[in-house]
PDB file of N, CA and C in Angstrom:
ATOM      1  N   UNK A   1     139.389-268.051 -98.922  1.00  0.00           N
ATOM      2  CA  UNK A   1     140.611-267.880 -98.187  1.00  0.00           C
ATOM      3  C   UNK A   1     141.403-269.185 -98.173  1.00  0.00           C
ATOM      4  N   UNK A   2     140.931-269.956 -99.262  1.00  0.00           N
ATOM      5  CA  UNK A   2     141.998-270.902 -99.296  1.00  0.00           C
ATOM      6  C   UNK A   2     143.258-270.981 -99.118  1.00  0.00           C
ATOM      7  N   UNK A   3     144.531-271.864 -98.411  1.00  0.00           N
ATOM      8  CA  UNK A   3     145.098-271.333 -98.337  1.00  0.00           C
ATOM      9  C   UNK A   3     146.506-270.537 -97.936  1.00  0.00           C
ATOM     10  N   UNK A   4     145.385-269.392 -97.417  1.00  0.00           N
ATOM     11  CA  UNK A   4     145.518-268.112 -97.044  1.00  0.00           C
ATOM     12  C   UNK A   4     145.666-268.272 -95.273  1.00  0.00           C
ATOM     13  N   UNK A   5     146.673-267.544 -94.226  1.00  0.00           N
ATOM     14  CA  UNK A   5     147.041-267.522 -93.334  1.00  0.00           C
ATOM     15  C   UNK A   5     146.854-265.832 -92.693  1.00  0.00           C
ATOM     16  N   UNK A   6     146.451-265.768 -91.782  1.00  0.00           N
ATOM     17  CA  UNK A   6     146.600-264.589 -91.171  1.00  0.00           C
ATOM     18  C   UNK A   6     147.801-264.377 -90.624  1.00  0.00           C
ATOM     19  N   UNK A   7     148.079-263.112 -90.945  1.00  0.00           N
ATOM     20  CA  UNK A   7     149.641-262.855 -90.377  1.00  0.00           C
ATOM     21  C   UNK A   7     149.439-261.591 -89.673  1.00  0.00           C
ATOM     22  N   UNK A   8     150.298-261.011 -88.674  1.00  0.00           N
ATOM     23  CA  UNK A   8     150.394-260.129 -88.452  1.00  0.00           C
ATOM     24  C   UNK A   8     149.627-258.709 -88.917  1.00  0.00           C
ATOM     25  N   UNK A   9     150.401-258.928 -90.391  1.00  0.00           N
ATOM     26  CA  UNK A   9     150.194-257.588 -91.495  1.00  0.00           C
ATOM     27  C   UNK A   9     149.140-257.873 -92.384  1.00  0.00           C
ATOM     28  N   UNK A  10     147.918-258.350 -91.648  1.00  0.00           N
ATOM     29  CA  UNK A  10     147.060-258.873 -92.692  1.00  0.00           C
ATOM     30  C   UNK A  10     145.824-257.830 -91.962  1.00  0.00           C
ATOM     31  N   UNK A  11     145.480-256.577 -93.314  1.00  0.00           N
ATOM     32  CA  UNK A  11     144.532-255.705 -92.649  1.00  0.00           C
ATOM     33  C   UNK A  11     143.385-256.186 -92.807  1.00  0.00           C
ATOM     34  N   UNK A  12     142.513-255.785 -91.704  1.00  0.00           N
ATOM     35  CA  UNK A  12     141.081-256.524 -91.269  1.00  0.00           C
ATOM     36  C   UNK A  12     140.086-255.282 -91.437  1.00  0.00           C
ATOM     37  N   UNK A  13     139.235-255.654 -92.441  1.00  0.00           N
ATOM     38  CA  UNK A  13     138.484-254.659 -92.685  1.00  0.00           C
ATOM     39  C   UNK A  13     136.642-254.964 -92.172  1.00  0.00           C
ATOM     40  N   UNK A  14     135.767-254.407 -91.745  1.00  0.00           N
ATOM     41  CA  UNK A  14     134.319-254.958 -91.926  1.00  0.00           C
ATOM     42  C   UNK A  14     133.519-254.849 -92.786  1.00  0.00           C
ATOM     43  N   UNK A  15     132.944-255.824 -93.326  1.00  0.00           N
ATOM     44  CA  UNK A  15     131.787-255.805 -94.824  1.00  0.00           C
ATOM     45  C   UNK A  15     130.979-254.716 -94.465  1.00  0.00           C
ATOM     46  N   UNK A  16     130.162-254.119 -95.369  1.00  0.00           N
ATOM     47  CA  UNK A  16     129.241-253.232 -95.313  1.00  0.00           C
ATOM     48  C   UNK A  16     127.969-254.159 -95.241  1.00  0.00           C
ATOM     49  N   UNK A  17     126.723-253.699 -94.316  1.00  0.00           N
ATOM     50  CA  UNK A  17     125.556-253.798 -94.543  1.00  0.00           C
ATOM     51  C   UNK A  17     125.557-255.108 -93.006  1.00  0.00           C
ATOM     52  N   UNK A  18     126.395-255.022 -92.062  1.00  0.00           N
ATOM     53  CA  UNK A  18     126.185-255.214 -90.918  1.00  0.00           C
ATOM     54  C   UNK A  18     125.229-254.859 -89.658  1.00  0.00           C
ATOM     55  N   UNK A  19     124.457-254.559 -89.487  1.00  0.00           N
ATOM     56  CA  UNK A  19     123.905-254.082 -88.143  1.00  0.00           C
ATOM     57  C   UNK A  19     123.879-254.516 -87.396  1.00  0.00           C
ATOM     58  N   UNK A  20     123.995-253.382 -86.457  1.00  0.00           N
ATOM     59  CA  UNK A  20     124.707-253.803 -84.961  1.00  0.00           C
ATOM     60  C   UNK A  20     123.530-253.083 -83.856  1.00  0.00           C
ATOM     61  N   UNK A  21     123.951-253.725 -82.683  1.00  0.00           N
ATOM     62  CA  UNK A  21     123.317-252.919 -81.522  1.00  0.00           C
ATOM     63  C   UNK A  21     123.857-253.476 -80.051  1.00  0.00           C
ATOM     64  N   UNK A  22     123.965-252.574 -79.363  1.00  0.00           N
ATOM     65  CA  UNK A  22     124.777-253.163 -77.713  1.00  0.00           C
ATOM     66  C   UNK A  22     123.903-253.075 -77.030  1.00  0.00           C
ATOM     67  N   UNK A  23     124.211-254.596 -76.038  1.00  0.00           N
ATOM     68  CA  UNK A  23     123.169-254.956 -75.223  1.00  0.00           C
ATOM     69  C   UNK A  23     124.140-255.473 -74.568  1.00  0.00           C
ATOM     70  N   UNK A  24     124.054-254.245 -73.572  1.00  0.00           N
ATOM     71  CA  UNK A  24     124.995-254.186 -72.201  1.00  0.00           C
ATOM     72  C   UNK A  24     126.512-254.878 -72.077  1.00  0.00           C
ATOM     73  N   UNK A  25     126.967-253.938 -73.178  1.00  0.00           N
ATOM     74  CA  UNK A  25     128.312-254.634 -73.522  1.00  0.00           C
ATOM     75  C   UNK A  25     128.745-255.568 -74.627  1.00  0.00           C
ATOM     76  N   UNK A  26     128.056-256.398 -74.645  1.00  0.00           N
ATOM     77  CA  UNK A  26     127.989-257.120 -75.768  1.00  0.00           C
ATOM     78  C   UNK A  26     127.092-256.529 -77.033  1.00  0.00           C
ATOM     79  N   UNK A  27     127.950-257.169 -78.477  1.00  0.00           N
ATOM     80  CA  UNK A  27     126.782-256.873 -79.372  1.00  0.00           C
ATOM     81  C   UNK A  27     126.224-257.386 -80.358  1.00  0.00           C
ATOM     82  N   UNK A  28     125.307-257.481 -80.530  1.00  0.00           N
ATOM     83  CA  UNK A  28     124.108-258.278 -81.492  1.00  0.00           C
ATOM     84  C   UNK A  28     124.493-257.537 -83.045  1.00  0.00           C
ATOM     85  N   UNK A  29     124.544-258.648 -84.369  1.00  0.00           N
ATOM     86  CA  UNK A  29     124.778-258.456 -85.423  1.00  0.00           C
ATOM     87  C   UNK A  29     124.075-259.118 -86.186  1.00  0.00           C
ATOM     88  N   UNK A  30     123.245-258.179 -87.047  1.00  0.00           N
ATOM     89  CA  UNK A  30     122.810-258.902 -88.539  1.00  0.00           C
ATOM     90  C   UNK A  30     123.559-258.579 -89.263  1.00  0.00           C
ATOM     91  N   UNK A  31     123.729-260.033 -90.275  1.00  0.00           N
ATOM     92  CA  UNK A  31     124.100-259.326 -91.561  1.00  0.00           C
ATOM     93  C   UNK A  31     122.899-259.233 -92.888  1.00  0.00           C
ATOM     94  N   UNK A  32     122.820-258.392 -92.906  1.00  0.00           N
ATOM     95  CA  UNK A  32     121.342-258.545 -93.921  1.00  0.00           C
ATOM     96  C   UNK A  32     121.731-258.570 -95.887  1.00  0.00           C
ATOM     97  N   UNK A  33     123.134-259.588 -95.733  1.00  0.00           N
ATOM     98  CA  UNK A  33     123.216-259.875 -97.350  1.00  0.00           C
ATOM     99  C   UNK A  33     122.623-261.382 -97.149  1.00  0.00           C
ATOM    100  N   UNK A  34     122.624-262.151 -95.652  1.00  0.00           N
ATOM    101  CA  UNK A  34     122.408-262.991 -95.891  1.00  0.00           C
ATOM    102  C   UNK A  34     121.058-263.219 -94.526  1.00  0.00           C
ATOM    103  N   UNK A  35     120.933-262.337 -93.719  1.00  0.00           N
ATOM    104  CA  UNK A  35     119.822-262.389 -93.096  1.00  0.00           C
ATOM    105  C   UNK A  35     119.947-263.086 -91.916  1.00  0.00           C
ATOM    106  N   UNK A  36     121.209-263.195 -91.173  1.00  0.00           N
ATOM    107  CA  UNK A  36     121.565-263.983 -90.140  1.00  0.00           C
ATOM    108  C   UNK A  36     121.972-262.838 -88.941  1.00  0.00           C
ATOM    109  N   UNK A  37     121.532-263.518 -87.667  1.00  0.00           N
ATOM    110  CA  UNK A  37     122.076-262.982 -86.671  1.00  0.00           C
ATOM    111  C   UNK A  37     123.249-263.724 -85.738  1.00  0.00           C
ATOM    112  N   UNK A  38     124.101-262.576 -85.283  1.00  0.00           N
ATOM    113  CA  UNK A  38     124.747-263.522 -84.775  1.00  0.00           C
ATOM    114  C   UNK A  38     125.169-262.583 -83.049  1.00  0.00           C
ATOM    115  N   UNK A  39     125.458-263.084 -82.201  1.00  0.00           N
ATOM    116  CA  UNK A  39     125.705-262.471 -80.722  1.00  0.00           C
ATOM    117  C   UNK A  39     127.338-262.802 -80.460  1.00  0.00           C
ATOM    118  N   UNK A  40     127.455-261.236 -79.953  1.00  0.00           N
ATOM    119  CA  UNK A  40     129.217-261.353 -79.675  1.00  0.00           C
ATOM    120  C   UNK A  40     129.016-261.125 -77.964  1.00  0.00           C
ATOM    121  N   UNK A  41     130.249-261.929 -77.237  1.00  0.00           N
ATOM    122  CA  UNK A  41     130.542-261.989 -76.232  1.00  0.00           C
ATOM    123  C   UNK A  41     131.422-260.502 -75.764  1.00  0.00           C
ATOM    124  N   UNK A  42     131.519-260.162 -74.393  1.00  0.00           N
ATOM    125  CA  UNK A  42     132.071-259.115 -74.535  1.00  0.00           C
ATOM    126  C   UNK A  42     133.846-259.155 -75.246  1.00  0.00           C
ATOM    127  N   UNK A  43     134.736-259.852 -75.101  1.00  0.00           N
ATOM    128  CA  UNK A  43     135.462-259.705 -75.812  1.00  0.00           C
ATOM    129  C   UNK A  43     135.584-259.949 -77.315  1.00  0.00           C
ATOM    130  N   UNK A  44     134.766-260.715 -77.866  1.00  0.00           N
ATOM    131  CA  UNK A  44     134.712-260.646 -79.169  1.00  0.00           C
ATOM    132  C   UNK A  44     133.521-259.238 -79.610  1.00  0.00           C
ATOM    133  N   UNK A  45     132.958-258.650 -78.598  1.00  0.00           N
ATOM    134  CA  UNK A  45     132.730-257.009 -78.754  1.00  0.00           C
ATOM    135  C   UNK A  45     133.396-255.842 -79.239  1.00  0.00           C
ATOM    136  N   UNK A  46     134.560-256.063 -78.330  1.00  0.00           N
ATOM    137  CA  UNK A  46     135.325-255.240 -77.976  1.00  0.00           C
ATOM    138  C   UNK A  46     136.371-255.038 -79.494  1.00  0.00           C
ATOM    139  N   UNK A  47     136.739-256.866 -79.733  1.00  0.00           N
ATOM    140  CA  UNK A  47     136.979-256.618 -81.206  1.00  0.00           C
ATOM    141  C   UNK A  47     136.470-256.081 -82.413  1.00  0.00           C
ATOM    142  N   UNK A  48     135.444-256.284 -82.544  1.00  0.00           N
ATOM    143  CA  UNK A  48     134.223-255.921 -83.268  1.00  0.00           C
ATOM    144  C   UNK A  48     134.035-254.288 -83.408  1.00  0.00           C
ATOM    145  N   UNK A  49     134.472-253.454 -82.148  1.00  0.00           N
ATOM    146  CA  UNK A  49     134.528-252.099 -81.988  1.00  0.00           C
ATOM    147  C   UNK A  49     135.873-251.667 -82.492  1.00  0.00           C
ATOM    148  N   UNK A  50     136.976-252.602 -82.048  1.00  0.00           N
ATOM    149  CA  UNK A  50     138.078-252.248 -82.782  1.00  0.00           C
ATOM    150  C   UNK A  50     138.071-252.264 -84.351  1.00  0.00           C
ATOM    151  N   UNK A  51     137.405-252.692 -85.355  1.00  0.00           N
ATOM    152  CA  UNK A  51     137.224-252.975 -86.458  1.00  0.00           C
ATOM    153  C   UNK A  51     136.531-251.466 -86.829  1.00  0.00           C
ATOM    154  N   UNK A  52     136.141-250.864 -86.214  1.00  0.00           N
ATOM    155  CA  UNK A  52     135.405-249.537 -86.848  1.00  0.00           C
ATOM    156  C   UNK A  52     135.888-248.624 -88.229  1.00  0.00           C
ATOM    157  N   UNK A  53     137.916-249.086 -87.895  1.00  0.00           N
ATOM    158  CA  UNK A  53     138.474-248.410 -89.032  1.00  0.00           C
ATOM    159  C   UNK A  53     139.642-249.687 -89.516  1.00  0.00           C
ATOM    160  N   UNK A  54     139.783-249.840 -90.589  1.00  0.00           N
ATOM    161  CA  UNK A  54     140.603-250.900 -91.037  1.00  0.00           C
ATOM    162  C   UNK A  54     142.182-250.822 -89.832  1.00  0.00           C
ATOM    163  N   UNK A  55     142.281-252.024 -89.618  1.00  0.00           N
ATOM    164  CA  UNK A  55     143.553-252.246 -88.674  1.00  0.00           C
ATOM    165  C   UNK A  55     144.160-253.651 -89.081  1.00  0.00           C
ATOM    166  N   UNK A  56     145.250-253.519 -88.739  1.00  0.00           N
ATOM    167  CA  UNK A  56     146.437-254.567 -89.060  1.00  0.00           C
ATOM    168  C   UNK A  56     145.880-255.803 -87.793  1.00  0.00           C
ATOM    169  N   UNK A  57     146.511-257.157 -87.940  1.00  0.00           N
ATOM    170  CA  UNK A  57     146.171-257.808 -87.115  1.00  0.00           C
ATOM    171  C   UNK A  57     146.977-257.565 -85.600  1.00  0.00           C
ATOM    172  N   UNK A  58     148.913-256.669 -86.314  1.00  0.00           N
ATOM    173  CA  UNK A  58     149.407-256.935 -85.305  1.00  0.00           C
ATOM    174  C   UNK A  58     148.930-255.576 -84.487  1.00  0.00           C
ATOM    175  N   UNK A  59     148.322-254.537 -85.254  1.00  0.00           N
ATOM    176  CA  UNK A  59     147.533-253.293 -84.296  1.00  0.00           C
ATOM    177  C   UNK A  59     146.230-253.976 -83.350  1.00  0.00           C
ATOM    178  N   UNK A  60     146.009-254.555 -83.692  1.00  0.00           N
ATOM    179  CA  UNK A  60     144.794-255.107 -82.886  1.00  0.00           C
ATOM    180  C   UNK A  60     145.262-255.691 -81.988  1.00  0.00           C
ATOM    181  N   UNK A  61     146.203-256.461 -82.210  1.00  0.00           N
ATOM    182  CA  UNK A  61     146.721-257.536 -80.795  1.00  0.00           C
ATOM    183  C   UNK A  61     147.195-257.096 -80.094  1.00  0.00           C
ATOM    184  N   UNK A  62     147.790-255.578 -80.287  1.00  0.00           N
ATOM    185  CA  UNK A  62     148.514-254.521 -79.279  1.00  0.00           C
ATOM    186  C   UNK A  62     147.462-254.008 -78.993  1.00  0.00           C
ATOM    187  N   UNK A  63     146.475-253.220 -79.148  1.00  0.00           N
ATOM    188  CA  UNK A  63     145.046-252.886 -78.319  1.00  0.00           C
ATOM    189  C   UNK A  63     145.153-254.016 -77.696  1.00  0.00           C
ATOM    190  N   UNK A  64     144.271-255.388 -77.946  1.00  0.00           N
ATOM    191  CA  UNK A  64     143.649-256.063 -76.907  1.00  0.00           C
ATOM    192  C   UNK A  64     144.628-256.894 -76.146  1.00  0.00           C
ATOM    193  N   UNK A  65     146.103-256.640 -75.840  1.00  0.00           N
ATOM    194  CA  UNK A  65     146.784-256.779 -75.169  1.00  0.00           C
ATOM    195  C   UNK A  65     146.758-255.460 -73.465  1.00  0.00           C
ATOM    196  N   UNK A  66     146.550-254.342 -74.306  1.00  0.00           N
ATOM    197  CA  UNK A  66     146.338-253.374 -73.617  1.00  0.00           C
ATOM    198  C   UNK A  66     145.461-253.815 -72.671  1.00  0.00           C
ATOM    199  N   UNK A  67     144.272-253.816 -73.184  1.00  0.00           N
ATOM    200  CA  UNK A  67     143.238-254.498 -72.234  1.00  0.00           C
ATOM    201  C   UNK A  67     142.495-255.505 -71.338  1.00  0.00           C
ATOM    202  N   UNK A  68     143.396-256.176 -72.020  1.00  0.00           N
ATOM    203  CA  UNK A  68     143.706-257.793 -71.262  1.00  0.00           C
ATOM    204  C   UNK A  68     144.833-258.660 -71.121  1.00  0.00           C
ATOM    205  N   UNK A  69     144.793-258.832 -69.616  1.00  0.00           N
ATOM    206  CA  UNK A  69     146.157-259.637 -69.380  1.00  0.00           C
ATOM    207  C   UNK A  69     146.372-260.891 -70.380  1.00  0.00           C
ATOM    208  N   UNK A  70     146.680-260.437 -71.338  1.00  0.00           N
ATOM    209  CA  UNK A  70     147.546-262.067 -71.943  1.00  0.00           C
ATOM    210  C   UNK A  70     148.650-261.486 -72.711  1.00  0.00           C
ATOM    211  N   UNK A  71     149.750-262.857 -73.051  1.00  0.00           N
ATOM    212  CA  UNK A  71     150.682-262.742 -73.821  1.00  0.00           C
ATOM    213  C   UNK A  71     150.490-262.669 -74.957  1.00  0.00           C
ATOM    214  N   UNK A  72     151.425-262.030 -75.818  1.00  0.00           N
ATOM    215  CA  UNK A  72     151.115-261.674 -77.438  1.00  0.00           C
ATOM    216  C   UNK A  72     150.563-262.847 -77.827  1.00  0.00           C
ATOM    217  N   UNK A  73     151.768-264.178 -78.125  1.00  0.00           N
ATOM    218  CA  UNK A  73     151.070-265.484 -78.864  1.00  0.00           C
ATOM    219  C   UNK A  73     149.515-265.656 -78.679  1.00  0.00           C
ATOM    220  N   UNK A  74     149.402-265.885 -77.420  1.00  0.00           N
ATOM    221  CA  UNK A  74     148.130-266.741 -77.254  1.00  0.00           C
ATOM    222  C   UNK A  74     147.045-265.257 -77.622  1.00  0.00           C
ATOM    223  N   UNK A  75     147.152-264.283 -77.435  1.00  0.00           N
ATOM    224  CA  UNK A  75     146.175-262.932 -77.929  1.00  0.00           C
ATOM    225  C   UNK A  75     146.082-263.181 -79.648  1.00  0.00           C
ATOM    226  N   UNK A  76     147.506-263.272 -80.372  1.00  0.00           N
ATOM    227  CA  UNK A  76     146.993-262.951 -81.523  1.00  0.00           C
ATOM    228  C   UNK A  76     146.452-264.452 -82.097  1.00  0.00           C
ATOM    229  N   UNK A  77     147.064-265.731 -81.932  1.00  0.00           N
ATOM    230  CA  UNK A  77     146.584-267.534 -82.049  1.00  0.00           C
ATOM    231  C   UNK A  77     144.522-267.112 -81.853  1.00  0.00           C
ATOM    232  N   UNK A  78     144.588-266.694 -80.895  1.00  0.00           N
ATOM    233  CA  UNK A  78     142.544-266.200 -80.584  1.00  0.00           C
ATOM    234  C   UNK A  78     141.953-265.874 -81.054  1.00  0.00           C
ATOM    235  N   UNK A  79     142.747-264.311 -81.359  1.00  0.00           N
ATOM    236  CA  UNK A  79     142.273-263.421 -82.411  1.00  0.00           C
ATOM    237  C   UNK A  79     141.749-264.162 -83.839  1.00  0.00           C
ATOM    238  N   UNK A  80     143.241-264.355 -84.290  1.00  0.00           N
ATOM    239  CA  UNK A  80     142.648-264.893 -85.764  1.00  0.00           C
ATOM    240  C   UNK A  80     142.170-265.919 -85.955  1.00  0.00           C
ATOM    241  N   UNK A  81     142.130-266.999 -84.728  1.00  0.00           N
ATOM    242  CA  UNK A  81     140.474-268.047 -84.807  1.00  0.00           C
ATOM    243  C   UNK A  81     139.296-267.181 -85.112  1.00  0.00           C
ATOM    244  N   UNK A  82     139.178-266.292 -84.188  1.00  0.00           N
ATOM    245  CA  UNK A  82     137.873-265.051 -84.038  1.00  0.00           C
ATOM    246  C   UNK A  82     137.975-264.675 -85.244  1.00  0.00           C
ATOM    247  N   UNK A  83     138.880-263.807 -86.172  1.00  0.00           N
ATOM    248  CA  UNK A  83     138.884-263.322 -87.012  1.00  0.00           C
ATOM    249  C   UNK A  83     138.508-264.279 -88.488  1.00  0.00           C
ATOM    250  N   UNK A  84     139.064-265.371 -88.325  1.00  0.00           N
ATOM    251  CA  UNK A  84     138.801-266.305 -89.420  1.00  0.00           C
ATOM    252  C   UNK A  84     137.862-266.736 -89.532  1.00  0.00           C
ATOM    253  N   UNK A  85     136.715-267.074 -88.204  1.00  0.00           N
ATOM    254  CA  UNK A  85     135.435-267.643 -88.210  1.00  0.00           C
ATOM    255  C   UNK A  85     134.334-265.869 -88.785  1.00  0.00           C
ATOM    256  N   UNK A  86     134.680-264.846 -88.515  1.00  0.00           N
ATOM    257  CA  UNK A  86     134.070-263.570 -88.908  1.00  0.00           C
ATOM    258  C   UNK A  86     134.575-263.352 -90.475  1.00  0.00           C
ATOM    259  N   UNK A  87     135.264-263.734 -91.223  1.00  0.00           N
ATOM    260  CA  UNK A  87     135.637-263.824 -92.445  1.00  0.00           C
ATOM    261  C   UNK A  87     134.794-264.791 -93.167  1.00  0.00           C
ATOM    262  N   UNK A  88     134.679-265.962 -92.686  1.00  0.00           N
ATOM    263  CA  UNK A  88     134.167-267.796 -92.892  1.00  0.00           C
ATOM    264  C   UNK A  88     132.280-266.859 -92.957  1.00  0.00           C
ATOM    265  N   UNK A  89     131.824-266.222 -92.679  1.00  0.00           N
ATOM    266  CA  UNK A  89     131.044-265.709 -92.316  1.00  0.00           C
ATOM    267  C   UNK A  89     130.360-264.546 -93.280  1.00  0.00           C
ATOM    268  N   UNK A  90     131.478-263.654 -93.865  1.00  0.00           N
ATOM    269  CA  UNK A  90     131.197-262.778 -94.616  1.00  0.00           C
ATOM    270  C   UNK A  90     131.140-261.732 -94.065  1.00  0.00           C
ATOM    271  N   UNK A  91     131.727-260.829 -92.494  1.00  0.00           N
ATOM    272  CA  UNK A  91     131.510-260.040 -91.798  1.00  0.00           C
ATOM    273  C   UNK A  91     132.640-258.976 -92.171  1.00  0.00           C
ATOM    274  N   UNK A  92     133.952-259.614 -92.601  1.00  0.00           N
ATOM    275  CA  UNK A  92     134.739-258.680 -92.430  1.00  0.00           C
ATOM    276  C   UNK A  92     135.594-259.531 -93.932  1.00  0.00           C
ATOM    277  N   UNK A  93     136.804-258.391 -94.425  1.00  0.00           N
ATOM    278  CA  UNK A  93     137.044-258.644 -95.363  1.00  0.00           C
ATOM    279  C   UNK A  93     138.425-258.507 -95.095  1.00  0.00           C
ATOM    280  N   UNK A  94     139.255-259.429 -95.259  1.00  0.00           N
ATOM    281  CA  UNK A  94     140.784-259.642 -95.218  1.00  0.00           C
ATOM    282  C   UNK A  94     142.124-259.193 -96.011  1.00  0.00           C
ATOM    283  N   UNK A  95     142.927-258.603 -96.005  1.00  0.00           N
ATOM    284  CA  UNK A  95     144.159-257.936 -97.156  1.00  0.00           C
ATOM    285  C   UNK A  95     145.188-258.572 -96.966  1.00  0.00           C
ATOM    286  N   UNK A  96     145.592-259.581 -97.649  1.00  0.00           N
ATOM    287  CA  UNK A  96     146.861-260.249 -97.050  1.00  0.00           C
ATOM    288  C   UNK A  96     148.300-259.335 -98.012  1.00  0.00           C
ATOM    289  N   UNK A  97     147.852-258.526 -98.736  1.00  0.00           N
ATOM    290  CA  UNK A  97     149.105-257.618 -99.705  1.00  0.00           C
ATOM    291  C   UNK A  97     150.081-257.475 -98.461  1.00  0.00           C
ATOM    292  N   UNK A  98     151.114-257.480 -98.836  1.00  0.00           N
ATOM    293  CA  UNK A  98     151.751-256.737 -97.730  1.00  0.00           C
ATOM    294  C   UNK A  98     152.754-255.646 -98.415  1.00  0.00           C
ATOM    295  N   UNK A  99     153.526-254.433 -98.478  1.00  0.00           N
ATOM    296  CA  UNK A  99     154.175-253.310 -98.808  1.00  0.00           C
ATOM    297  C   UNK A  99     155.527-253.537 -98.563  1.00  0.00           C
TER     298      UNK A  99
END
């Protein structure tokens, strides 16, 4: 992702071969291409659930705006820290095409 910037219109997809499991809200992830676990907090959960079907960054930031009091900037500036370190990672897979 050299680069490469998250924008808005940049669809966020999740790698295959993730496993998951919730533990009381939060959820626990292997990835078994590389055999690592890793633990999500409940809001980086909640993202993680939003990812179930490919979504835009700026669809996501309107969900977790929904659900939590913050302003757009600082929701989507979070997000795609979150999102870039889950990319940096191999969890999820990024589309910067835009139409």
């Amino acid at each position: 992702m050299k680069g490469e910037k998250i924008l808005r219109e940049t669809v966020i997809s999740r790698q295959a071969g993730i496993i998951t499991a919730d533990l009381d809200g939060e959820i626990a992830m292997m990835s078994l291409e590389k055999g690592k676990y890793y633990g999500l907090n409940s809001v980086a959960s909640r993202i993680w659930e939003f990812l179930d079907q490919p979504v835009t960054v700026q669809e996501l930031t309107k969900r977790l705006m929904k659900e939590y009091q913050v302003d757009e900037d600082t929701c989507f500036r979070e997000t795609s820290l979150f999102l870039n370190k889950l990319f940096q990672e191999g969890l999820i897979s990024l589309d910067f095409k835009t139409f």
